[in-house]
Structures are given as structure tokens and as C-alpha cells.
N, C-alpha and C. Protein backbone atom coordinates (compact mmCIF):
# COMPACT_ATOMS: atom_id res chain seq x y z
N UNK A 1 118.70 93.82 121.94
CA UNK A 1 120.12 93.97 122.26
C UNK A 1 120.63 95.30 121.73
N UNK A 2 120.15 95.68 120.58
CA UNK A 2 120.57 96.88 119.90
C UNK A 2 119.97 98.08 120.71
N UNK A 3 118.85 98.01 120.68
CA UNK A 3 118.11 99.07 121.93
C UNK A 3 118.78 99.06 123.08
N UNK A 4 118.98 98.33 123.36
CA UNK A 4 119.69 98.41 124.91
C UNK A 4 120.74 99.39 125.42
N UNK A 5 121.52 99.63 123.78
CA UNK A 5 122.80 100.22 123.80
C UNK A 5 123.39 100.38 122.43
N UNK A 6 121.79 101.54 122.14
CA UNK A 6 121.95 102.79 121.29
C UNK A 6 123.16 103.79 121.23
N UNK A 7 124.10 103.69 120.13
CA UNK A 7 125.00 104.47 120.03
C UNK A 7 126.40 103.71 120.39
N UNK A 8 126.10 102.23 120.79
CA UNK A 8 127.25 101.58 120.93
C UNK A 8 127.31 100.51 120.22
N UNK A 9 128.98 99.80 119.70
CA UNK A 9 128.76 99.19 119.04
C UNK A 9 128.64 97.60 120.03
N UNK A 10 127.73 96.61 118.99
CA UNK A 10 127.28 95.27 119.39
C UNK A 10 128.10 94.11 118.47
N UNK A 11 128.44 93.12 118.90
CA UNK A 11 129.29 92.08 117.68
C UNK A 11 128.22 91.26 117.40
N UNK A 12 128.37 90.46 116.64
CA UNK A 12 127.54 89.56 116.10
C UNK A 12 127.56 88.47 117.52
N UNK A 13 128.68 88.10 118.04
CA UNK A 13 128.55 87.19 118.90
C UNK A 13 128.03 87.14 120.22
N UNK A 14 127.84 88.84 120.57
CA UNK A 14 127.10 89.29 121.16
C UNK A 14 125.32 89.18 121.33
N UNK A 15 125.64 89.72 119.66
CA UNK A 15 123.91 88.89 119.42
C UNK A 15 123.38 87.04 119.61
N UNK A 16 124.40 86.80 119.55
CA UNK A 16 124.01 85.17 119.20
C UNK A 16 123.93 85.07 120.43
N UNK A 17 124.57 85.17 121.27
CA UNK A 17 124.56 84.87 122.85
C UNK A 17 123.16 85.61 123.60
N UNK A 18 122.53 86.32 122.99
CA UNK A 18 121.80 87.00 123.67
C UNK A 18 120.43 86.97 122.99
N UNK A 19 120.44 86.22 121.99
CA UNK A 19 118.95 85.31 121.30
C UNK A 19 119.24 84.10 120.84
N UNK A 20 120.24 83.27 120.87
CA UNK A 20 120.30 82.61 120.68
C UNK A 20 119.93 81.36 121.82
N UNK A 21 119.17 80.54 121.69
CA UNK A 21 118.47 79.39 123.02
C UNK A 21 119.51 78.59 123.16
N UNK A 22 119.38 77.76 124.52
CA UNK A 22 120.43 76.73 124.40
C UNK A 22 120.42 75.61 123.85
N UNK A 23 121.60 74.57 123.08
CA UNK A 23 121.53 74.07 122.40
C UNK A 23 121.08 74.63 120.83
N UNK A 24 120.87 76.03 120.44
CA UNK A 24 120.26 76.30 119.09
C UNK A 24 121.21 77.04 118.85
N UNK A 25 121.93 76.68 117.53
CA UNK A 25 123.27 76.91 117.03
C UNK A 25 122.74 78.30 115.95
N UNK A 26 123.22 79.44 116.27
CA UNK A 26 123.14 80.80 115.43
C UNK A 26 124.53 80.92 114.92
N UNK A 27 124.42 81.12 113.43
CA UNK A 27 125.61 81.43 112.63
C UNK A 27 125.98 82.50 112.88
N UNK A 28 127.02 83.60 112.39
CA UNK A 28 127.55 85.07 112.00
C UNK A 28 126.37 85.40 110.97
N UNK A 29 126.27 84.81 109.51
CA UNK A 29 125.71 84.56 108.65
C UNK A 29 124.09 85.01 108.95
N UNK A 30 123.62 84.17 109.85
CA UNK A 30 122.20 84.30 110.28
C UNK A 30 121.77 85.65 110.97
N UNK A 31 122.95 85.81 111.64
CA UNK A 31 122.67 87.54 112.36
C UNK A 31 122.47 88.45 111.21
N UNK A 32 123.54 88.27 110.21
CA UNK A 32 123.48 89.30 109.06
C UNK A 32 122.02 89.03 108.24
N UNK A 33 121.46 88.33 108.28
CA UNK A 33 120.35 87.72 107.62
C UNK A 33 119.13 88.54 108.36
N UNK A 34 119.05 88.54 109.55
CA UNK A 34 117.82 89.22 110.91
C UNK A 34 118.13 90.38 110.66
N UNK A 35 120.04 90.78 110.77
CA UNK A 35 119.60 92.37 110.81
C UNK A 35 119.61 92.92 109.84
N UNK A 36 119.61 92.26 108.28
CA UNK A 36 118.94 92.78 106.66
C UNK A 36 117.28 93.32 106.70
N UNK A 37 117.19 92.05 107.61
CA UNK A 37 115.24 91.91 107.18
C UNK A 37 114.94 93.08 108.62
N UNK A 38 115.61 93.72 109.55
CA UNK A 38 115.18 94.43 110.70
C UNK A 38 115.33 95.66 110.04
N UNK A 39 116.37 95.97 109.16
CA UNK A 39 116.84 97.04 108.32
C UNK A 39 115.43 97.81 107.72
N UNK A 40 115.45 96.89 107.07
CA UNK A 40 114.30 96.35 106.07
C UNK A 40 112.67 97.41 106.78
N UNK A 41 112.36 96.66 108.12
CA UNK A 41 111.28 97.20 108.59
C UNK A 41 111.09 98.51 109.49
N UNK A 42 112.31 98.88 109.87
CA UNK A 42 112.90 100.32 110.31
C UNK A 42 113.28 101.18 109.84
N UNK A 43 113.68 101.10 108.94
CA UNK A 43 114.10 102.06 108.02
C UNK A 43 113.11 103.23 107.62
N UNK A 44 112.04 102.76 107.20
CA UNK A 44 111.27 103.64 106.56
C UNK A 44 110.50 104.80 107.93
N UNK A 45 110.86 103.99 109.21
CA UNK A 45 110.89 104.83 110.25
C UNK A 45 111.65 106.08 110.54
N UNK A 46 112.88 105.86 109.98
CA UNK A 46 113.94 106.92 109.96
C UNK A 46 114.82 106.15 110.88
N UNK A 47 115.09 104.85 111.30
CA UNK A 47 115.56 104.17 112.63
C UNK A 47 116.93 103.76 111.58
N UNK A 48 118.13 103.60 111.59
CA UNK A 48 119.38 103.04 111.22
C UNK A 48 119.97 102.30 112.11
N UNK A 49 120.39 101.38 111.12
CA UNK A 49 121.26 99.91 112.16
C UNK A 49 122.57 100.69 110.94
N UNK A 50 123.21 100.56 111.42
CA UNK A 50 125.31 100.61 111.05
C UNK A 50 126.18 99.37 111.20
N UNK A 51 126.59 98.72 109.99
CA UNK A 51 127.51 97.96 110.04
C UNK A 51 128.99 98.82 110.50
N UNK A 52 129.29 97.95 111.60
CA UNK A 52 130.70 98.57 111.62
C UNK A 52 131.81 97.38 111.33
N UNK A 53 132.33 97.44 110.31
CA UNK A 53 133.00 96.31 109.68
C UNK A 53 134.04 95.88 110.76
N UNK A 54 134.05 94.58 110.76
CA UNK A 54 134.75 93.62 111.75
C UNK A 54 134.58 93.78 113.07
N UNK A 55 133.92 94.39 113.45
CA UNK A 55 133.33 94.25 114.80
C UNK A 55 131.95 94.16 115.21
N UNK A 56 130.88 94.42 114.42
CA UNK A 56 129.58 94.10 114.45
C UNK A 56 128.50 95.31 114.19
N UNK A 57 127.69 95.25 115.02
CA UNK A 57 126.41 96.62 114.27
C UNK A 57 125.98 97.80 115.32
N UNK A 58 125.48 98.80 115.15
CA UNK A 58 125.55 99.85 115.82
C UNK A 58 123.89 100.70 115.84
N UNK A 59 123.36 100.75 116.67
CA UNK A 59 121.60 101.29 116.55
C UNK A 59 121.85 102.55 116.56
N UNK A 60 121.72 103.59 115.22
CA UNK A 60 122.11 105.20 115.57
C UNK A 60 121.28 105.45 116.32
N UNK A 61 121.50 106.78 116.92
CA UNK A 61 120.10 107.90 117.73
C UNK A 61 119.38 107.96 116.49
N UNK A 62 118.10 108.38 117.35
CA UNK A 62 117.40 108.58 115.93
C UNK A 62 117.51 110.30 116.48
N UNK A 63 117.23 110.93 114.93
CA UNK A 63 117.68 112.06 114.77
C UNK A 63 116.02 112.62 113.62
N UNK A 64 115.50 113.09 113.77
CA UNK A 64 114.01 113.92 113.62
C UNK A 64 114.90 115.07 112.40
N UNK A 65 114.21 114.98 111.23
CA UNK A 65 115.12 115.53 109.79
C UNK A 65 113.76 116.23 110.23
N UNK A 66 114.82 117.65 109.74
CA UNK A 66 113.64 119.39 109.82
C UNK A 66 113.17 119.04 108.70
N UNK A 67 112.28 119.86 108.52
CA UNK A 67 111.34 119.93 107.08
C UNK A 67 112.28 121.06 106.56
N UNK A 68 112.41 120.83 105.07
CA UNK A 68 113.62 121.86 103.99
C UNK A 68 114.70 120.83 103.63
N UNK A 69 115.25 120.11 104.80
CA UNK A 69 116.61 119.54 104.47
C UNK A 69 116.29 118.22 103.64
């Protein structure tokens, strides 16, 4: 969902609706929980997820750091 629409922001309820199965109840809570531990395994890629407070999360561009800076 975040890939999809890099550089824009996504709500949490957005996410739930869009992995969440039917009948399988996804919290707010639980999103923040997936996208800690997604944080978690991207990061060290150079990849950033952005909380944007009260409206949900944001996939930056990724951006290639010169060598010096």
C-alpha cells in the first residue's frame, strides 16, 4: 500500500482496509505495530516510512546519500 503511493500520505484505515481479510478485525494499534517492525527491516536500506501525525504514514523517495555527506 505504501509502495503504491510513494510520497503520499496513507491513514491507518487505509491500511486496514487494504490487508486486512474479511471478517479479520485490524486495530489502529496493530498497524502501528507492522509499521514499527517494517521500519525496523528497511531502514538499514536507507528506505523511510514517516509518521504524519493524525493522519497516517508516508513511504519517502528514496534518496542515494553521496559519499562525504
Amino acid at each position: 500500500m505504501l509502495l503504491a503511493r510513494v510520497e503520499k500520505i496513507v491513514s491507518k484505515d487505509a491500511i486496514i482496509q487494504a490487508v486486512a481479510n474479511w471478517g479479520e478485525e485490524l486495530t489502529p494499534n496493530a498497524i502501528e505495530v507492522y509499521v514499527s517492525r517494517l521500519r525496523a527491516k528497511l531502514d538499514p536500506a536507507g528506505v523511510k516510512i514517516r509518521t504524519v501525525r493524525g493522519f497516517g504514514y508516508m513511504l519517502e523517495e528514496f534518496k542515494e546519500e553521496k559519499a562525504g555527506q
